[in-house]
Protein backbone atom coordinates (compact mmCIF):
# COMPACT_ATOMS: atom_id res chain seq x y z
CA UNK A 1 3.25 -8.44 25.17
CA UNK A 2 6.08 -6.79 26.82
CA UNK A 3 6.84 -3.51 24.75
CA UNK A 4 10.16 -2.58 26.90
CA UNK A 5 13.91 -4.06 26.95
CA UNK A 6 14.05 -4.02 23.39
CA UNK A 7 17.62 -4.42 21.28
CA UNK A 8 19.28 -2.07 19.32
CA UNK A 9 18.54 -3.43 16.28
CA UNK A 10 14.54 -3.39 17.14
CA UNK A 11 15.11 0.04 19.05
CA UNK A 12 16.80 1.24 15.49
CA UNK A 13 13.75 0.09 13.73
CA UNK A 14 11.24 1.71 16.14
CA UNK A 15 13.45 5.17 15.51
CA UNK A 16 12.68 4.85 11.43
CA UNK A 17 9.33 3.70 11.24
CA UNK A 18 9.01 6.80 13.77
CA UNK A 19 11.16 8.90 11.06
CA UNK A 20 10.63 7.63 7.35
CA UNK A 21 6.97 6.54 7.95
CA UNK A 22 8.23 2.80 7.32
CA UNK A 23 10.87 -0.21 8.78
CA UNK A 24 12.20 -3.40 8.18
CA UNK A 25 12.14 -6.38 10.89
CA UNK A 26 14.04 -8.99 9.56
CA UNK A 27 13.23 -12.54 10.35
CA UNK A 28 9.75 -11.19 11.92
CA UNK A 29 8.27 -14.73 11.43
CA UNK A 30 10.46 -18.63 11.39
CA UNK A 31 10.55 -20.18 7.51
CA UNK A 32 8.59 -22.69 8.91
CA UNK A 33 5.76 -20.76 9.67
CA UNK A 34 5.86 -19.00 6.43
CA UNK A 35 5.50 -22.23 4.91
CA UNK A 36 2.26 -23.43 6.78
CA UNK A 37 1.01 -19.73 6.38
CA UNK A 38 1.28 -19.82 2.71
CA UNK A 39 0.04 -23.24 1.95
CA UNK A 40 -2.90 -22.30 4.14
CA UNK A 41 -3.55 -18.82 2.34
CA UNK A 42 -3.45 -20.46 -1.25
CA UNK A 43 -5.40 -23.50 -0.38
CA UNK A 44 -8.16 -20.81 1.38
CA UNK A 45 -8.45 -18.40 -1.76
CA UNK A 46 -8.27 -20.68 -4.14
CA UNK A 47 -11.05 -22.46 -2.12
CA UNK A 48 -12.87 -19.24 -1.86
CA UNK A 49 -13.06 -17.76 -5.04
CA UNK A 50 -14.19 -20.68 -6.42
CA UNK A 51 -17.02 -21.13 -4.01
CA UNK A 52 -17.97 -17.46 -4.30
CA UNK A 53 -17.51 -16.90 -0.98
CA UNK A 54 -17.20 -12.61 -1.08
CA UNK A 55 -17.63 -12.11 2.08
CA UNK A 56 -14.03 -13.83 3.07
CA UNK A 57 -12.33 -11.17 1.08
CA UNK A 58 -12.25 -7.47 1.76
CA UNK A 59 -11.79 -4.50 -0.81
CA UNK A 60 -8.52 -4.08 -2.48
CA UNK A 61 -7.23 -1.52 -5.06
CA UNK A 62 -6.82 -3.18 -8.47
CA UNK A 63 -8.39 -6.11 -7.39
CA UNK A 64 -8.26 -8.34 -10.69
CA UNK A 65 -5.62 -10.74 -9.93
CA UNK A 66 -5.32 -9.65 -6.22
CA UNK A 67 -6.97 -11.08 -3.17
CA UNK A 68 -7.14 -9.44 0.11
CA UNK A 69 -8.49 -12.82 2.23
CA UNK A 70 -9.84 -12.68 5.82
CA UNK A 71 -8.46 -14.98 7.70
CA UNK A 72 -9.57 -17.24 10.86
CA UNK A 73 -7.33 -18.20 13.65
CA UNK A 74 -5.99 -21.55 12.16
CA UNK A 75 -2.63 -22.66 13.65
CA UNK A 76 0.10 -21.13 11.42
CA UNK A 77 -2.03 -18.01 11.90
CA UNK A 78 -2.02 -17.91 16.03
CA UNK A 79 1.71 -19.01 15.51
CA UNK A 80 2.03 -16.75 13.22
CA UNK A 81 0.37 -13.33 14.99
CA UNK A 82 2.46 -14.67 18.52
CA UNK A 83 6.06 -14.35 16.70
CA UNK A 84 5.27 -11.17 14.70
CA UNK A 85 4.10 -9.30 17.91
CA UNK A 86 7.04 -10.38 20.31
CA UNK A 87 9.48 -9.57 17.52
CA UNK A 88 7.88 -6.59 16.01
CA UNK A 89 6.43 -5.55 19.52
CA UNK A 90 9.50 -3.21 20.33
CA UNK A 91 9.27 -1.64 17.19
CA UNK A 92 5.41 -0.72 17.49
CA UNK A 93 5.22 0.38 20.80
CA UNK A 94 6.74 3.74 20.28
CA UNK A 95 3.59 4.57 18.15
CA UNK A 96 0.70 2.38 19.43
CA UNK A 97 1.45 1.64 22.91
CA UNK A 98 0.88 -2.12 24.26
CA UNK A 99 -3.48 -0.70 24.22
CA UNK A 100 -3.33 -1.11 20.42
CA UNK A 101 -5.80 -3.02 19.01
CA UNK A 102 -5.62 -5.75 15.84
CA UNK A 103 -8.09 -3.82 13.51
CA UNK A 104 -6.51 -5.89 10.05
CA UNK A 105 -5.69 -9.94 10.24
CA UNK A 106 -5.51 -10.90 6.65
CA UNK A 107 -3.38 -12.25 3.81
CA UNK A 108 -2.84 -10.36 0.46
CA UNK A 109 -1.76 -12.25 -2.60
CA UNK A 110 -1.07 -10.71 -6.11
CA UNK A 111 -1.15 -13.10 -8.95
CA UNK A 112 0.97 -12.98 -12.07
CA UNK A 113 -0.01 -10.28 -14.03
CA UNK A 114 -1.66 -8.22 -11.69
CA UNK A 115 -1.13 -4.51 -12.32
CA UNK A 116 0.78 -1.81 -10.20
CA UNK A 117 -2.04 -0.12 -8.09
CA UNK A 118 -2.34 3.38 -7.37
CA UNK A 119 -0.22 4.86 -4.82
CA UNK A 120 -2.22 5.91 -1.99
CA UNK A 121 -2.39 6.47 1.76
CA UNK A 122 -4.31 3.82 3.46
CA UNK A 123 -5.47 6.53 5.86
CA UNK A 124 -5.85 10.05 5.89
CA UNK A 125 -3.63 12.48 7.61
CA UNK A 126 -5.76 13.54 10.65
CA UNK A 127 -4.81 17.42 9.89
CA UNK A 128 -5.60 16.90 6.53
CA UNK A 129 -8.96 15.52 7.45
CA UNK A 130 -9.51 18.69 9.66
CA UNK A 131 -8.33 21.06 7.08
CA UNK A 132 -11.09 19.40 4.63
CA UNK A 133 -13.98 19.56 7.46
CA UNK A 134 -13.35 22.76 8.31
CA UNK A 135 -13.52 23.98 4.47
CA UNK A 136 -16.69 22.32 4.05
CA UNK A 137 -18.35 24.05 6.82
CA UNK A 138 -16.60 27.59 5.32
CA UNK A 139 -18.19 27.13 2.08
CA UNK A 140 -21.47 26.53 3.28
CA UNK A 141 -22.32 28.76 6.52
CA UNK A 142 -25.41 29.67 6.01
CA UNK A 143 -26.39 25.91 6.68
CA UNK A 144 -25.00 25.49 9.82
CA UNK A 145 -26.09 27.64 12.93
CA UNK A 146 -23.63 29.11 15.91
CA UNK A 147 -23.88 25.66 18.72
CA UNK A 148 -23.55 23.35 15.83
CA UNK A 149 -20.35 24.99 14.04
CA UNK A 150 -19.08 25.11 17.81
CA UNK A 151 -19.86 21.56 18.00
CA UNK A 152 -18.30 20.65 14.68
CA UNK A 153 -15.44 22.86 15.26
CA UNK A 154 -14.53 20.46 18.45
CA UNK A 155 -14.98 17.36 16.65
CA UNK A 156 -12.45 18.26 13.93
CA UNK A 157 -9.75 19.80 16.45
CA UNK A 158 -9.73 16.44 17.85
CA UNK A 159 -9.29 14.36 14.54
CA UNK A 160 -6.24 16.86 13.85
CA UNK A 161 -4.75 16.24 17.06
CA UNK A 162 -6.13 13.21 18.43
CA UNK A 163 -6.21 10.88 15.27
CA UNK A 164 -5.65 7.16 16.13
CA UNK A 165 -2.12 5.87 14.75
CA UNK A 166 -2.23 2.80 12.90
CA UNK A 167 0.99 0.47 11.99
CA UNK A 168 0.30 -2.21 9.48
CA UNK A 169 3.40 -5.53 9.11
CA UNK A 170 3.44 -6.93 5.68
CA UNK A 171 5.38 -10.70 6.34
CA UNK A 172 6.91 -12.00 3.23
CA UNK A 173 5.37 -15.50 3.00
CA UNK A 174 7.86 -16.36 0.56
CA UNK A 175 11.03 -14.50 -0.99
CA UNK A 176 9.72 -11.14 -2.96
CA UNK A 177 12.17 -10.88 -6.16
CA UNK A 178 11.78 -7.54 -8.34
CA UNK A 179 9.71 -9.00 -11.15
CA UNK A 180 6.84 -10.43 -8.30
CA UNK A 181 5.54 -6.73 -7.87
CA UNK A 182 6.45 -6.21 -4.52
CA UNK A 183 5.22 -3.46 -2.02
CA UNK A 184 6.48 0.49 -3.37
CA UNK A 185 6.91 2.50 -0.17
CA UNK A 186 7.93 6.94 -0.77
CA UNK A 187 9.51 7.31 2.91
CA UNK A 188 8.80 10.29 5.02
CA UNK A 189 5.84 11.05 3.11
CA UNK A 190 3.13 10.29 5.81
CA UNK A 191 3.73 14.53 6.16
CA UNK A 192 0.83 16.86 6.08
CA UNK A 193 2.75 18.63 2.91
CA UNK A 194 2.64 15.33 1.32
CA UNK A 195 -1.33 14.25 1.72
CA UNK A 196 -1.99 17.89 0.60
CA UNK A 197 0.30 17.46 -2.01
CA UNK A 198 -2.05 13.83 -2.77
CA UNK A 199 -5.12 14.95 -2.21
CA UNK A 200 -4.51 18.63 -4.36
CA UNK A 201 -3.71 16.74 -7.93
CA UNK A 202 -6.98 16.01 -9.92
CA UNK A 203 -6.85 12.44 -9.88
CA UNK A 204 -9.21 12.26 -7.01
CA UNK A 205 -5.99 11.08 -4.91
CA UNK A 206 -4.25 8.45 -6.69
CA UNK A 207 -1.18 8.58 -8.50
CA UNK A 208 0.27 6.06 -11.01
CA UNK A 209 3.47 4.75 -9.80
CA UNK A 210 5.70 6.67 -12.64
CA UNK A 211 4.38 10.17 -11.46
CA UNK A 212 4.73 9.60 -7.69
CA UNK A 213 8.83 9.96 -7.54
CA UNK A 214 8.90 13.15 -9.03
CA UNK A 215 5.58 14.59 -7.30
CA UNK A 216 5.91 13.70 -3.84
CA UNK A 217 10.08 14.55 -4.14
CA UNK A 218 11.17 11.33 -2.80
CA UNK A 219 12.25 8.10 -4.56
CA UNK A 220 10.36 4.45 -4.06
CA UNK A 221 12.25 1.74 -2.37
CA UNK A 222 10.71 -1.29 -3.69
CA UNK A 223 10.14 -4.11 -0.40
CA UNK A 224 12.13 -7.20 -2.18
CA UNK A 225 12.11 -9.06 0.99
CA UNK A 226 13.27 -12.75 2.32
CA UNK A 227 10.65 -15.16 3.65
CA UNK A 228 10.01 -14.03 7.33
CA UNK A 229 11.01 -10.37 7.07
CA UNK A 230 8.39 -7.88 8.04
CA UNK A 231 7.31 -4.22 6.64
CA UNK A 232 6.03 -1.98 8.85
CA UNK A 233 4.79 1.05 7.98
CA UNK A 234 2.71 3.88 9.01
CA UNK A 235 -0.72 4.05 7.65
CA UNK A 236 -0.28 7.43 6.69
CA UNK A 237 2.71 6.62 4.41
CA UNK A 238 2.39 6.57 0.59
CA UNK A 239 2.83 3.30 -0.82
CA UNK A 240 1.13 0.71 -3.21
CA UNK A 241 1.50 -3.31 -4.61
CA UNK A 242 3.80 -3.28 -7.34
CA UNK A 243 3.39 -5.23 -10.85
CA UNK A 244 3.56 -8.39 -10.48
CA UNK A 245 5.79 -10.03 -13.92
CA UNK A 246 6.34 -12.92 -12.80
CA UNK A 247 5.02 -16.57 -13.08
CA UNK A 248 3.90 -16.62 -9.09
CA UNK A 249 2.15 -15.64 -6.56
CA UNK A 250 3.41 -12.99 -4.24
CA UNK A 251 1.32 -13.35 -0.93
CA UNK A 252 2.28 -11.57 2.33
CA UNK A 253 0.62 -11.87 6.13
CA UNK A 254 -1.50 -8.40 7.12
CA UNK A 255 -1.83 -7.39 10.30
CA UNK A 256 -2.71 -3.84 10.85
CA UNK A 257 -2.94 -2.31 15.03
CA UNK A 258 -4.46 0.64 15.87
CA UNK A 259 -3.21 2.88 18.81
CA UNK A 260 -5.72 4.81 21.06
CA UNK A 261 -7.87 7.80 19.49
CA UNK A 262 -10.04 9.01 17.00
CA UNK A 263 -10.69 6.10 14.62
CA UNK A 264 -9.02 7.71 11.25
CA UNK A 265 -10.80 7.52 7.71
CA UNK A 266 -9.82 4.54 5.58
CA UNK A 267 -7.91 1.70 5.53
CA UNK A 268 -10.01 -1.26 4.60
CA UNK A 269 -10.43 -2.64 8.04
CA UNK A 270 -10.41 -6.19 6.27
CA UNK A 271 -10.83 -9.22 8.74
CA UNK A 272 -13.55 -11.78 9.82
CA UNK A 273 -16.32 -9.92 11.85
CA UNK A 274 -16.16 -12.41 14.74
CA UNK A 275 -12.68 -11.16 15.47
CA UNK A 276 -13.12 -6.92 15.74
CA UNK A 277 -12.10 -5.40 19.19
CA UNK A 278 -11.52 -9.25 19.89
CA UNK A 279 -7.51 -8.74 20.77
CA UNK A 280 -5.21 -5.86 21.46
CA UNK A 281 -0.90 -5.91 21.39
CA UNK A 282 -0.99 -6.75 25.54
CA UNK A 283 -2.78 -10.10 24.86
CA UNK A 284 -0.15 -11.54 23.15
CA UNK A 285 1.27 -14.41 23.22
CA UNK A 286 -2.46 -16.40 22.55
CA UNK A 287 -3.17 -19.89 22.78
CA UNK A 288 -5.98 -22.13 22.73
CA UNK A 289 -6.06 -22.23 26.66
CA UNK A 290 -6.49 -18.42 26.56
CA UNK A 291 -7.85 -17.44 23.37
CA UNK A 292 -11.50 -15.87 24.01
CA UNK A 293 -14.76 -18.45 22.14
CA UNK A 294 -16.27 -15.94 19.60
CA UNK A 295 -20.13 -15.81 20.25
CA UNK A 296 -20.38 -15.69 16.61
CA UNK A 297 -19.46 -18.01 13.53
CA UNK A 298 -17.76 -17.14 10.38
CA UNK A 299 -20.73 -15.84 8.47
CA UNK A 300 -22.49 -18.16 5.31
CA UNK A 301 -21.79 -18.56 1.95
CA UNK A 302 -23.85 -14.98 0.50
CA UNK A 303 -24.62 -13.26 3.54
CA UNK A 304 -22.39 -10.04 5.01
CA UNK A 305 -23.85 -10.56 8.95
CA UNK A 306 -22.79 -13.17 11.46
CA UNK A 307 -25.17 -15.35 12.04
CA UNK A 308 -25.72 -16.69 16.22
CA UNK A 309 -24.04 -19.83 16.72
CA UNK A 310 -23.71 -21.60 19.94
CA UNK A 311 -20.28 -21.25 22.07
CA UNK A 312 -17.78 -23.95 20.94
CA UNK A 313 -16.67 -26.90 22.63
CA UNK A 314 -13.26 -27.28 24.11
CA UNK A 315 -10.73 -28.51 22.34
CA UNK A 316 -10.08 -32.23 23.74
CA UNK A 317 -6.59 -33.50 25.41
CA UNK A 318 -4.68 -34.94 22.38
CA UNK A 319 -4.64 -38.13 23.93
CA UNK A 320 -9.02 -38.30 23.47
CA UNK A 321 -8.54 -37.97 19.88
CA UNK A 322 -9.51 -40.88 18.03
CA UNK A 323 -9.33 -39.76 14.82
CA UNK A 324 -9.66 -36.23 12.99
CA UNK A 325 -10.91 -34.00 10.04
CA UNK A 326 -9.73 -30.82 8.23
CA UNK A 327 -11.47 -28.14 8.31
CA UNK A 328 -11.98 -26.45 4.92
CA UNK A 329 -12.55 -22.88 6.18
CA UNK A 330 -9.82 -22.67 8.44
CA UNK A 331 -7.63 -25.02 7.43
CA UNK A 332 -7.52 -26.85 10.98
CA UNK A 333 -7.40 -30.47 11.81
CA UNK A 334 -10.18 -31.57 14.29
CA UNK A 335 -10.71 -34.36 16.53
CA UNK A 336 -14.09 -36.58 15.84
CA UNK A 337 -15.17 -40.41 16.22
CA UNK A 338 -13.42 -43.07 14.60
CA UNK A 339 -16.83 -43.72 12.93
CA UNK A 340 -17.75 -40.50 11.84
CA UNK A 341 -14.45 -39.61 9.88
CA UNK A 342 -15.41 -40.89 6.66
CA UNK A 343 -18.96 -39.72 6.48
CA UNK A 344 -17.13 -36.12 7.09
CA UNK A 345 -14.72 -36.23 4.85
CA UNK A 346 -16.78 -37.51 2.09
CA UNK A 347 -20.00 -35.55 2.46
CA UNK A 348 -21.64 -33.86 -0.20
CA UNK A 349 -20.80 -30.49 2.05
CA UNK A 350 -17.31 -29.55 2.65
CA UNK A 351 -16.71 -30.06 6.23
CA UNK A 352 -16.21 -26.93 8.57
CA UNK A 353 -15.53 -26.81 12.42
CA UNK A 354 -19.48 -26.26 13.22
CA UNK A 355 -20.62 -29.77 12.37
CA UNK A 356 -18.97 -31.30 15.35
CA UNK A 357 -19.14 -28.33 17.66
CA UNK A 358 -15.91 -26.65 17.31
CA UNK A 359 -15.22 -22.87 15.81
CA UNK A 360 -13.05 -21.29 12.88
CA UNK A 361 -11.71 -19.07 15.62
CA UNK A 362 -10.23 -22.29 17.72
CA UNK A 363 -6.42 -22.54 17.42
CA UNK A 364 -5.39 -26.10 16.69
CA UNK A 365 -4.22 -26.65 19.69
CA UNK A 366 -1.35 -29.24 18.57
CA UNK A 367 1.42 -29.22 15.84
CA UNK A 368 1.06 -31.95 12.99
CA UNK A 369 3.84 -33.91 14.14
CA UNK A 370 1.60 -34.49 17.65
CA UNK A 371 -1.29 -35.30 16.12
CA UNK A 372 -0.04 -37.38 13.67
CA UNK A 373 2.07 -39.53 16.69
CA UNK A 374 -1.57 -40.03 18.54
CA UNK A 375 -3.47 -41.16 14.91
CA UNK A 376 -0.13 -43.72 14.48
């Protein structure tokens, strides 16, 4: 993904998320990918929840009436993640580099009536964290001899200095209005002043939404976005999900990248297992020609390891396909025997990719309007 020759407009951006913590790309993804996006994020935690399935979901502050869903590399997803990179790319690179690697692919949806959550720092400042480790070891030094306080003196001089940047984009799916609860960001407060100011109250390092203006000195823009644009903002920055008032669902695309360093504490590192230190910002544009086979499968119904599966199968020429099959992990339409369609579709087990040798992590590989020429 070329990081370089960028407009003003996406140099501009680059300069505030640099500045305030936080940016705006407009028009980061096409309506019509929004569209697919969403109907395949509702349609997968809807399907989820009510299957149980935990593990497809990672952790998420006030999590009644908010899902935080892992998602696999359907085709409004790899359409998705290729437009938000070469239009968001310029904007990144001043902070991560082109090296940075996807450590978040998800989609976070708040329903109606889910509450404001606290307003927190996905990540700790790295001289914050130093700070912290370095009081520990003062207030006990009787427990730690002369090599080893060397030791763990060097360790926390390079989280101060060396600490990993991360950028996460927040795509509005659909447009964000004021009463859906949209994202809260406090610019320019991804400061050291501003953790210590977070993690000094006595609320263990949350603060409600009310208190935060007036404590961290800064006032909240709330993120009422159209469909397409993009948040970025630095993982350092205070923000949280607003309350959501309204009658719908507010769901937005998450992809988090993490430049080179020393891996920083938190963040929720929420995506499917198969896909970690899978892809980094140079890699970009994927397809199915070039997008690597995971070695492992999205993981089963109760279980939180991958289990061994055997590498995919190629996806066929359209023009073998014969009839096809959707997918109800990923979402994805795949090509099977005329024959074996209906047993398939019908089957007392929802069909996934594995039963005819294909993976989550396969792209399509064709838009609807192809596939549904070859079925005519």
């Amino acid at each position: 993904m070329p990081l370089g020759g960028e407009s003003s407009g996406v140099s501009s951006a680059g300069a505030k998320l640099l500045s305030d913590g936080y940016t705006v790309i407009p028009a980061a993804l096409d309506p019509s990918t929004c569209d697919a996006l969403l109907r395949y994020v509702h349609e997968s935690t809807d399907e989820g929840r009510k299957a149980g399935k935990k593990n497809l979901f990672g952790n998420i502050q006030e999590a009644e009436f908010r899902h935080d869903l892992k998602l696999a590399l359907s085709e409004p997803v790899v359409e998705g993640l290729n437009q938000l990179t070469e239009r968001c790319g310029p904007a990144l690179g001043p902070m991560v580099t082109e090296d940075a690697r996807v450590v978040e692919l998800a989609a976070i949806s708040s329903d109606p009536g889910a509450l404001a959550q606290p307003v927190h720092a996905d990540t700790m400042h790295g001289i914050t964290r130093y700070l912290q480790s370095n009081a520990e070891v003062a207030a006990n030094p009787l427990d730690v001899e002369d090599d080893v306080e060397e030791d763990l003196s060097s360790i926390f001089q390079a989280v101060a200095t060396d600490t990993a940047m991360i950028v996460t984009a927040l795509v509005a799916l659909q447009d964000i209005s004021e009463d859906m609860g949209p994202t809260l960001v406090w610019p320019i407060t991804n400061t050291v002043e501003h953790h210590a100011i977070l993690w000094d109250t006595n609320v263990g390092g949350k603060v409600k939404v009310h208190e935060a203006d007036t404590l961290f000195g800064v006032k909240h823009k709330a993120m009422t976005l159209a469909k397409g644009d993009a948040l970025l903002y630095d993982s350092r920055t205070m923000h949280c999900g607003g309350h959501n008032r309204s009658q719908q669902r507010r769901s937005v695309f998450c992809v988090s990248v993490m430049g080179p360093g020393v891996r920083p504490d938190g963040t929720t590192w929420t995506m499917l297992p198969e896909f970690r230190n899978r892809f980094n910002l140079r890699d970009f544009p994927i397809s199915g020609s070039r997008l690597p086979v995971a070695s492992t499968l999205v993981v089963e119904d109760d279980e939180d390891t991958p289990n061994q599966s055997p590498p995919a199968q190629e996806i066929p020429p359209l023009v073998e396909w014969m009839a096809v099959v959707q997918c109800k992990k990923c979402m994805s339409w795949r090509p099977c025997k005329q024959e074996e369609a209906q047993s398939l579709t019908m089957g007392e087990k929802p069909f996934d990719c594995s039963q005819i040798g294909f993976s989550c992590s396969q792209p399509q590989g064709y838009t609807m309007e192809e596939i549904d020429a070859q079925m005519e």
